[in-house]
Protein backbone atom coordinates (compact mmCIF):
# COMPACT_ATOMS: atom_id res chain seq x y z
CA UNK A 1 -32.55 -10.00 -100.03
CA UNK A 2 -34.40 -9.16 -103.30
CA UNK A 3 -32.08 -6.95 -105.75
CA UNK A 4 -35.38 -6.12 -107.25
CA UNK A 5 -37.22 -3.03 -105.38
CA UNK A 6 -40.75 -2.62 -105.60
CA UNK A 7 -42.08 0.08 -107.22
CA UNK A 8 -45.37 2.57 -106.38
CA UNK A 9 -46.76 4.64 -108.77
CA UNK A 10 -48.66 7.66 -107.94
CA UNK A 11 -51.27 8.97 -110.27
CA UNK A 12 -52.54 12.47 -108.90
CA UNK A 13 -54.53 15.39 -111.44
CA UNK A 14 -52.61 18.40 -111.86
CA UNK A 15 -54.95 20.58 -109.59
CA UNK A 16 -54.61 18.41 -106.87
CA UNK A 17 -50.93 18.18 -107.13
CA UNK A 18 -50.99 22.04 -106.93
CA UNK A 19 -53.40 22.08 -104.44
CA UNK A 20 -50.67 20.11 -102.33
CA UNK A 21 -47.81 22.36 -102.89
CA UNK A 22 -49.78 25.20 -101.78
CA UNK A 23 -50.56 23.12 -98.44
CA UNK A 24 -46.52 22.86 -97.78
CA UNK A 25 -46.53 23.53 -94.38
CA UNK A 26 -49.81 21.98 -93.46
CA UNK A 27 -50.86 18.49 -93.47
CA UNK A 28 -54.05 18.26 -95.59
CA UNK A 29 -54.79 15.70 -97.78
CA UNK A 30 -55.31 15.97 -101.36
CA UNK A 31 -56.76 13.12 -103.74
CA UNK A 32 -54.64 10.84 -105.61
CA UNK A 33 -54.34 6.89 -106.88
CA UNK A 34 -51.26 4.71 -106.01
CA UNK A 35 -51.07 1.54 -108.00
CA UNK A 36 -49.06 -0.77 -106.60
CA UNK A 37 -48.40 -4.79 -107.85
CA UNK A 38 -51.61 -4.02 -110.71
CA UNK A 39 -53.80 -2.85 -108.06
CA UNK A 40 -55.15 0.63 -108.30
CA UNK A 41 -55.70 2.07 -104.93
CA UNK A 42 -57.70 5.49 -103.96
CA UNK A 43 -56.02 7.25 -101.28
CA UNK A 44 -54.77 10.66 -99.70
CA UNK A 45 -51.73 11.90 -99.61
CA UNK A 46 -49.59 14.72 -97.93
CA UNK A 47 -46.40 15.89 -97.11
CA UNK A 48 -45.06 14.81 -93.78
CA UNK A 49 -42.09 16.15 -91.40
CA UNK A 50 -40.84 19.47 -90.67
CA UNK A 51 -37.92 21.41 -92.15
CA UNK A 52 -37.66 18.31 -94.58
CA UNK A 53 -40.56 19.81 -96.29
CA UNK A 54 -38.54 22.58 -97.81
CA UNK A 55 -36.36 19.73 -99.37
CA UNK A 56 -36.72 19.28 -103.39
CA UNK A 57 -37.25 15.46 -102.33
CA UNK A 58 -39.85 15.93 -100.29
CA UNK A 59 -42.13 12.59 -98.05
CA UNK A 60 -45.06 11.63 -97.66
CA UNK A 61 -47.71 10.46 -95.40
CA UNK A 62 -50.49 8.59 -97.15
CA UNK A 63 -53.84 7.43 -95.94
CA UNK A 64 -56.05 4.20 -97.95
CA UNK A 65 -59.68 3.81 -97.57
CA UNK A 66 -60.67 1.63 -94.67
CA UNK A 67 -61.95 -0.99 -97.09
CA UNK A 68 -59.06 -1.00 -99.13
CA UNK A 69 -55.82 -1.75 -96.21
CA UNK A 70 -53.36 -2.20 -98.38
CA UNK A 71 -51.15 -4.74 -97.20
CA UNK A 72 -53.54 -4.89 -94.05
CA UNK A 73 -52.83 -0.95 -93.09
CA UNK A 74 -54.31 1.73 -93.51
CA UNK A 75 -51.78 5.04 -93.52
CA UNK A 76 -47.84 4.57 -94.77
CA UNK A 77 -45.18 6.64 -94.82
CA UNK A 78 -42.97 7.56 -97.86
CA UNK A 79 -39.13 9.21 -96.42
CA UNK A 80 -37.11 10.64 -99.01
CA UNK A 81 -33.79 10.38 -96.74
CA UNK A 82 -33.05 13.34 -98.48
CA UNK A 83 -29.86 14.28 -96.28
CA UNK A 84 -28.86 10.89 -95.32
CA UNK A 85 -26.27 9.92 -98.35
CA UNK A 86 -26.78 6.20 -97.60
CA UNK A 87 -30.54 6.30 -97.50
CA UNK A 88 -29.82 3.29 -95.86
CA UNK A 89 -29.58 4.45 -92.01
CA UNK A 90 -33.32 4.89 -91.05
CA UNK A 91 -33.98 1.07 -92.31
CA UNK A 92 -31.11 0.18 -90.53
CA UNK A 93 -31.43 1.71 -87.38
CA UNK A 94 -35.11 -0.09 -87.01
CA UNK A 95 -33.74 -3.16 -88.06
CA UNK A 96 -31.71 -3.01 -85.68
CA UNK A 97 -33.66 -2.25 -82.95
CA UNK A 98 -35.89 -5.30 -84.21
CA UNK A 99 -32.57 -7.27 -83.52
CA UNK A 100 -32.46 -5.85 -79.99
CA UNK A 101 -36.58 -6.84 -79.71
CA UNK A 102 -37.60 -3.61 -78.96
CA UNK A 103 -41.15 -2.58 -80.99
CA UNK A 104 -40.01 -1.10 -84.37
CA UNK A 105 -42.16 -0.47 -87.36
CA UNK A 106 -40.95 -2.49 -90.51
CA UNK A 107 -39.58 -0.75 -93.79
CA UNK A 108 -38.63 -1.52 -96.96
CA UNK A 109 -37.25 0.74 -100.32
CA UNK A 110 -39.09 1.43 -102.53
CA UNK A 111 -38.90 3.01 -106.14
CA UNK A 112 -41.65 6.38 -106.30
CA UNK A 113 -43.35 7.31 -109.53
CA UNK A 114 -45.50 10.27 -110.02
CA UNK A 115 -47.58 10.57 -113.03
CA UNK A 116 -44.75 8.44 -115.00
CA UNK A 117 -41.63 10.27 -113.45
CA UNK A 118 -38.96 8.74 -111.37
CA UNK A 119 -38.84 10.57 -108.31
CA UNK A 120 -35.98 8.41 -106.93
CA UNK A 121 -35.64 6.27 -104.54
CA UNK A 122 -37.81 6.41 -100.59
CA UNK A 123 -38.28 4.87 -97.87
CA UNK A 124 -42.28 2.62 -97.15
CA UNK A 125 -42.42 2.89 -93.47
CA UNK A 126 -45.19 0.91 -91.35
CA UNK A 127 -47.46 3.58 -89.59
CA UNK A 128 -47.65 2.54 -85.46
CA UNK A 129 -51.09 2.48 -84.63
CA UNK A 130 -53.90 -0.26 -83.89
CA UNK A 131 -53.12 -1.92 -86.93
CA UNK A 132 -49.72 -2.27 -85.85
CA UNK A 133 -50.57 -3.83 -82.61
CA UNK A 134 -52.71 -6.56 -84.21
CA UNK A 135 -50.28 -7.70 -86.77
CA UNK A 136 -48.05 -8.22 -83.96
CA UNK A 137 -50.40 -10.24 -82.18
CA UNK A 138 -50.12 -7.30 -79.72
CA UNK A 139 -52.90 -5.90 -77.03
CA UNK A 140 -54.59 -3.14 -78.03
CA UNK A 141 -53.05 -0.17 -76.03
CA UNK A 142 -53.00 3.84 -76.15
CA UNK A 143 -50.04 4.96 -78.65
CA UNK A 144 -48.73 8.35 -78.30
CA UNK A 145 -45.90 10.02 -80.68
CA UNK A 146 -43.01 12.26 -79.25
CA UNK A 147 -44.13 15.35 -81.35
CA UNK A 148 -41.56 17.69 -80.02
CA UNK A 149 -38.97 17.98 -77.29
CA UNK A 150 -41.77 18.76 -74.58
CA UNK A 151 -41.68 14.80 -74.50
CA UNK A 152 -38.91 14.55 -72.38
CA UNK A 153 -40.24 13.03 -69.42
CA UNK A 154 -40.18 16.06 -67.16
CA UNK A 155 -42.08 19.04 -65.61
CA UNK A 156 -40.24 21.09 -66.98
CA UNK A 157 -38.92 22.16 -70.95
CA UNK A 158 -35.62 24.32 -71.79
CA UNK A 159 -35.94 25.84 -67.57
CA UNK A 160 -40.03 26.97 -67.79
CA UNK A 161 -42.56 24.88 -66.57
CA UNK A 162 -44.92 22.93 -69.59
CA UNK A 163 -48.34 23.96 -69.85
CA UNK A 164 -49.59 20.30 -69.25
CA UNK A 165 -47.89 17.01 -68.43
CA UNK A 166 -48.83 15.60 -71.78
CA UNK A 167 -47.43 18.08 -73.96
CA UNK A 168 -44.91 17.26 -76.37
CA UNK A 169 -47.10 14.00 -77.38
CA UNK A 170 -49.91 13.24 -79.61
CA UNK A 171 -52.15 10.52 -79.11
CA UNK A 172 -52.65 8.35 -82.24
CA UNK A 173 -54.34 5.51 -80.82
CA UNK A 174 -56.87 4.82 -77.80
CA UNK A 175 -59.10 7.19 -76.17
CA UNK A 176 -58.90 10.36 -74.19
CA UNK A 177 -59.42 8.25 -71.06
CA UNK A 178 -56.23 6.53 -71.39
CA UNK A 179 -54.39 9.97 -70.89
CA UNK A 180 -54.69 9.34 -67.53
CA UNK A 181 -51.31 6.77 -67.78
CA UNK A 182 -49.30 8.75 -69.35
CA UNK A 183 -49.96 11.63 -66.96
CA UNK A 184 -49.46 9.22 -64.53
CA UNK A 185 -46.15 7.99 -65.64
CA UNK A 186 -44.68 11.75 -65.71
CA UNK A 187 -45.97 12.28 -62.38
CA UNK A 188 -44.41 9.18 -60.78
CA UNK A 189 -41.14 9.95 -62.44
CA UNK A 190 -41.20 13.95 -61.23
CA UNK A 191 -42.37 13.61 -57.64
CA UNK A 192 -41.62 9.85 -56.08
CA UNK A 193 -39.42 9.78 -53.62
CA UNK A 194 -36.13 8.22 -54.36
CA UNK A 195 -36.88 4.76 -51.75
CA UNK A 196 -40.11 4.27 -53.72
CA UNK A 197 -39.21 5.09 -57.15
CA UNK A 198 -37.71 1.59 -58.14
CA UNK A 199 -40.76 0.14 -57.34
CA UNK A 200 -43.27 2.41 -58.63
CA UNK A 201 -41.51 3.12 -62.14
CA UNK A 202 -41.35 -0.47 -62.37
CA UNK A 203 -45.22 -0.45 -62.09
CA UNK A 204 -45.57 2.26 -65.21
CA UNK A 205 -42.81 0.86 -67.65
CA UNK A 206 -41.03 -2.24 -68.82
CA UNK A 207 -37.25 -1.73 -67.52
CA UNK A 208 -35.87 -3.98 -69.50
CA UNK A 209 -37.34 -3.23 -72.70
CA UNK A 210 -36.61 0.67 -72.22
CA UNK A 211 -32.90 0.26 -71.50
CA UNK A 212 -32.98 -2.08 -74.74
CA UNK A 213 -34.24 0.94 -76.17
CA UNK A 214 -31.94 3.03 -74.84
CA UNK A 215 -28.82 0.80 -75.39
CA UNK A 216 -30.12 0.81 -79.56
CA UNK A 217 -30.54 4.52 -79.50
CA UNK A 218 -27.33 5.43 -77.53
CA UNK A 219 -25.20 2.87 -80.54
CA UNK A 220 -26.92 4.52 -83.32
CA UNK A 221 -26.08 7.90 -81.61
CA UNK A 222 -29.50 9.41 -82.69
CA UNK A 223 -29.40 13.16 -80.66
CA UNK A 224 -32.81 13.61 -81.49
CA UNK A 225 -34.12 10.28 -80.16
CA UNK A 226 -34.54 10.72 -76.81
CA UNK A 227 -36.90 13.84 -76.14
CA UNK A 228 -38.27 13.34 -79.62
CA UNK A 229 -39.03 10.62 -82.54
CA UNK A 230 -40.09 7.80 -80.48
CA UNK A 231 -43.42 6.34 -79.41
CA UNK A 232 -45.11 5.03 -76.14
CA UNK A 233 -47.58 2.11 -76.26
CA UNK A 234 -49.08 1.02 -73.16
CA UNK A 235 -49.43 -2.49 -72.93
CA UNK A 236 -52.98 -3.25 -71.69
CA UNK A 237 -52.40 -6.86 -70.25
CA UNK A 238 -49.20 -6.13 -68.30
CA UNK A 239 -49.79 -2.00 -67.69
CA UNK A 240 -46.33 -1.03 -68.86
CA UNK A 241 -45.28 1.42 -71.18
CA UNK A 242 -42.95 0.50 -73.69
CA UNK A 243 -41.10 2.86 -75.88
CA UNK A 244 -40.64 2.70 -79.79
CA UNK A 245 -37.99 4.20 -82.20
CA UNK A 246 -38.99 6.04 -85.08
CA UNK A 247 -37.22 8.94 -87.49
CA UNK A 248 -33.32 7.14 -87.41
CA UNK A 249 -32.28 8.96 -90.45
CA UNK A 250 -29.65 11.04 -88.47
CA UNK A 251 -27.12 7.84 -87.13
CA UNK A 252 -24.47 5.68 -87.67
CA UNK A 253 -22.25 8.98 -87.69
CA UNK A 254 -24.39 11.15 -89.42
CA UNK A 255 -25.96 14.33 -88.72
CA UNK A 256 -29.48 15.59 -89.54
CA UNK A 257 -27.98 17.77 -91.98
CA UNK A 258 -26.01 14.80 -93.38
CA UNK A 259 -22.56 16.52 -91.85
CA UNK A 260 -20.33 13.57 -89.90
CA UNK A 261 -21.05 13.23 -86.13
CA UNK A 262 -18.35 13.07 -83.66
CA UNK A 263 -18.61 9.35 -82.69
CA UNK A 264 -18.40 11.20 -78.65
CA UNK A 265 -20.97 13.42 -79.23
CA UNK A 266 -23.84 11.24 -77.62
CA UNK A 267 -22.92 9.89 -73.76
CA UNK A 268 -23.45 6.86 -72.50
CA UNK A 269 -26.03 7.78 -70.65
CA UNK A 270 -28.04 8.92 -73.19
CA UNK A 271 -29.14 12.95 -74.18
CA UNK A 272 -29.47 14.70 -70.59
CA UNK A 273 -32.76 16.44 -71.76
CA UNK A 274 -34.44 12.55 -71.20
CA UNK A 275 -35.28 13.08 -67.43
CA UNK A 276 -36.45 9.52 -67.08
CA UNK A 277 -32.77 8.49 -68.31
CA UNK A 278 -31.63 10.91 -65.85
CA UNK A 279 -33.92 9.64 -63.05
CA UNK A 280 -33.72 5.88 -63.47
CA UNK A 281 -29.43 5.87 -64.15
CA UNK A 282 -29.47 7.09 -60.73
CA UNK A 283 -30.77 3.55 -58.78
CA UNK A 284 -27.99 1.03 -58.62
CA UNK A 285 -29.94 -1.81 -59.46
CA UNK A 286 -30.97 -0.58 -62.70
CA UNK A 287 -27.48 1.48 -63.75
CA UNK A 288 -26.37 -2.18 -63.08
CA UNK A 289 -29.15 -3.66 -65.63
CA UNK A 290 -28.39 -1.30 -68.45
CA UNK A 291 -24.79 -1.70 -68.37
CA UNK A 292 -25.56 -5.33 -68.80
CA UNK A 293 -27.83 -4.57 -71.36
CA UNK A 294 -25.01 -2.49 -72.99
CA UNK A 295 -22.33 -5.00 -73.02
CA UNK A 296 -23.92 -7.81 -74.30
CA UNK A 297 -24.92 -5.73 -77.04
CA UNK A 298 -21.61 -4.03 -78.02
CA UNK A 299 -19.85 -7.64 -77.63
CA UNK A 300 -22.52 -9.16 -80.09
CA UNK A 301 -24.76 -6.95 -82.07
CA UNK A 302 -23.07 -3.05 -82.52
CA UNK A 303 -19.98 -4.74 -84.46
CA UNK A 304 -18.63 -4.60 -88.00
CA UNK A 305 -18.71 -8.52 -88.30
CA UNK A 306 -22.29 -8.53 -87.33
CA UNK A 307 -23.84 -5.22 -88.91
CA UNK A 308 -21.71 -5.53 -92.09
CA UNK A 309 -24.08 -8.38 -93.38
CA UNK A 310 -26.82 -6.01 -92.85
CA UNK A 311 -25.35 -2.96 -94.38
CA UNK A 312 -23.97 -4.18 -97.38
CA UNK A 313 -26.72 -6.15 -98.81
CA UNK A 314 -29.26 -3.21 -98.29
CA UNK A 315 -26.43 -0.93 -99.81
CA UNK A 316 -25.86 -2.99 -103.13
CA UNK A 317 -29.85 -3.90 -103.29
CA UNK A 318 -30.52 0.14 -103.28
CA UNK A 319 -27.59 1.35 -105.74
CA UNK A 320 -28.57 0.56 -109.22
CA UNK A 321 -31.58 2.58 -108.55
CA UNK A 322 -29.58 5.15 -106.97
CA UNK A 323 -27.51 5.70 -110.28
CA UNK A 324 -31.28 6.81 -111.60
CA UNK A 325 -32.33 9.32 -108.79
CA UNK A 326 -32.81 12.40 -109.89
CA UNK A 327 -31.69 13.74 -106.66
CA UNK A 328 -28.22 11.09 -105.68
CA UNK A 329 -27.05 10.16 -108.75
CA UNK A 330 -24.72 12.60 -109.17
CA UNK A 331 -23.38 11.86 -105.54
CA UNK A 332 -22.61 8.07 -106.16
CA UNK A 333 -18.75 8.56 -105.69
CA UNK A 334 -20.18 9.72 -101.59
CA UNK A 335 -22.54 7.02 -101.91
CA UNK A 336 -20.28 4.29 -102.79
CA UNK A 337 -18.14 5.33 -99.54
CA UNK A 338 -21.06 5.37 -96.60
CA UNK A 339 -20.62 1.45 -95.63
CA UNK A 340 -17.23 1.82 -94.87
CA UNK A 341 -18.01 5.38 -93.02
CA UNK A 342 -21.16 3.57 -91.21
CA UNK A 343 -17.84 0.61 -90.25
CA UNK A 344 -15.72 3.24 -88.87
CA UNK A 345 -18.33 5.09 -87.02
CA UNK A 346 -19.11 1.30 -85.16
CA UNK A 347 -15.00 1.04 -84.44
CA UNK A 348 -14.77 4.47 -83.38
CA UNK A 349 -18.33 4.31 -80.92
CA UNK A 350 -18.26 0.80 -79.68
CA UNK A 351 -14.40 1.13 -78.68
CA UNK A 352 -15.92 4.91 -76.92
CA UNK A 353 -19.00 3.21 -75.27
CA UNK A 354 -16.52 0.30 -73.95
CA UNK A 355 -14.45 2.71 -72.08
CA UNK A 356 -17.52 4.45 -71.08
CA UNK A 357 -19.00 1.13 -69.32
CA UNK A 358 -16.55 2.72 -66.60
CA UNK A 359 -18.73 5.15 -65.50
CA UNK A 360 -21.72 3.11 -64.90
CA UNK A 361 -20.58 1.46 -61.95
């Protein structure tokens, strides 16, 4: 890995840039420039997320002009990992789930410039969309983001009924005709009868892929992950849904506030708000196929001897720069001690999740 971070410079007028603070809590677009490796590029740019946007290290979603991709896409996102003291935990997390070969968008650090001025260091993460797909090699497929926890697979939100099937998800790719298999999918999983289910959810979704999924997000411990920050993409050749991480910021022990997590505080099972956890934990067949899943992957992946070659080289690639953000340097002693607090939080989860395995039988 490259010691050397690339860096982006953003070149916005003063009008524009407060034209964007006064859109805080929306997400219009003002004008800007982003040069990047000599090459000027003429985009638009606004703040993305939710409570992060009240943050003095604030992210960004920005959008280049159709005949300009830049680096063949044509919207990126720029995470400040404001909370996370690592910065390191989002990249890992999808890395990770890479590892597990479950869809994950790619990432990389970055160093952010505006108008001359360090603004520390962020996180470039790949936008899932059609572009996405065809890098990948990938049919093209309706995408739909987890916008809030309405997207938990159910009729049904915090004990009242939703106002439609889809809510809690916004499409981002395909057309309003492909709603139809995602209302689909919530229907089969709300109202088939337990002897049909096993064979009619395994006509909507890839099983093994989603309890990949889930094994990766259960290990990381993201709480927010399952009725929230993920993506569907249905898979137009085989008809399945598959399901995609995204927002990991909050793991490896860590809350969204940055506070330590209990290494208990996720089950094995997954957050009980996911009714198609809920719902598929309780065949045999496929309890049995998770638990697999889950082994393998705490015997081989979710260790310290295998994660600790990809923590500590993203750690000491990211920490000179960190010595020069204007919003961590002064918390280098806490960032210094995050690998060994992401090594203890493996110990203390994969020894919990092993004793756990119990319980699936």
């Amino acid at each position: 890995m490259s010691n050397i971070l690339p860096s982006y410079f953003l070149m916005i007028e003063e009008d524009e840039l407060n034209d964007l603070r006064k859109k805080l809590s929306k997400d219009d677009p003002v004008s800007a420039k982003l040069l990047v490796d000599s090459i000027t590029y003429n985009i638009k740019i606004a703040y993305r997320g939710d409570y992060t946007r009240k943050f003095r290290k604030r992210s960004y979603m920005i959008d280049f002009d159709d005949a300009e991709k830049f680096l063949g896409v044509r919207r990126i996102h720029l995470n400040a990992e404001y909370k996370d003291p690592s910065l390191i935990r989002n990249k890992l997390s999808l890395d990770f789930f890479q590892d597990l070969k479950v869809l994950s968008p790619e990432s990389q650090h970055i160093n952010f410039y505006r108008n001359g001025s360090f603004k520390g260091v962020y996180l470039h993460l790949e936008s899932v969309d059609d572009l996405f797909l065809e890098k990948r090699g990938l049919p093209a497929g309706p995408i739909y983001y987890a916008i809030n926890n309405d997207a938990n697979f159910s009729l049904v939100c915090d004990d009242k009924p939703k106002k439609s099937l889809l809510s809690g998800y916004k499409r981002v790719c395909g057309a309003s005709s492909d709603d139809i298999f995602l209302h689909d999918l919530i229907t089969t999983i709300n109202t088939t009868i337990p002897s049909k289910f096993p064979d009619e959810i395994s006509q909507k979704i890839n099983i093994d892929q989603y309890f990949r999924w889930l094994a990766g997000a259960v290990c990381t411990m993201n709480n927010d992950g399952f009725t929230h920050n993920y993506a569907l993409y249905r898979n137009s050749d085989t008809g399945l849904f598959e399901i995609l991480p995204w927002d990991y910021d909050a793991t490896w022990g860590r809350k969204v506030n940055g506070g330590i997590m209990d290494h208990t505080y996720v089950p094995i099972e997954g957050k009980s708000g996911n009714h198609l956890n809920y719902v598929l934990l309780q065949v045999p067949e496929f309890r049995k196929l998770y638990k697999e899943t889950l082994e393998e992957i705490l015997e081989t992946m979710f260790t310290v001897d295998y994660m600790e070659n990809k923590v500590l080289p993203l750690h000491q690639c990211i920490r000179p720069q960190i010595l020069l953000d204007p919003y961590k340097k002064k918390k280098i002693d806490i960032f210094d001690n995050e690998p060994e607090l992401i090594f203890q939080f493996i110990r203390d989860r994969n020894d919990y999740l092993k004793n756990q395995l119990l319980n699936l039988v």
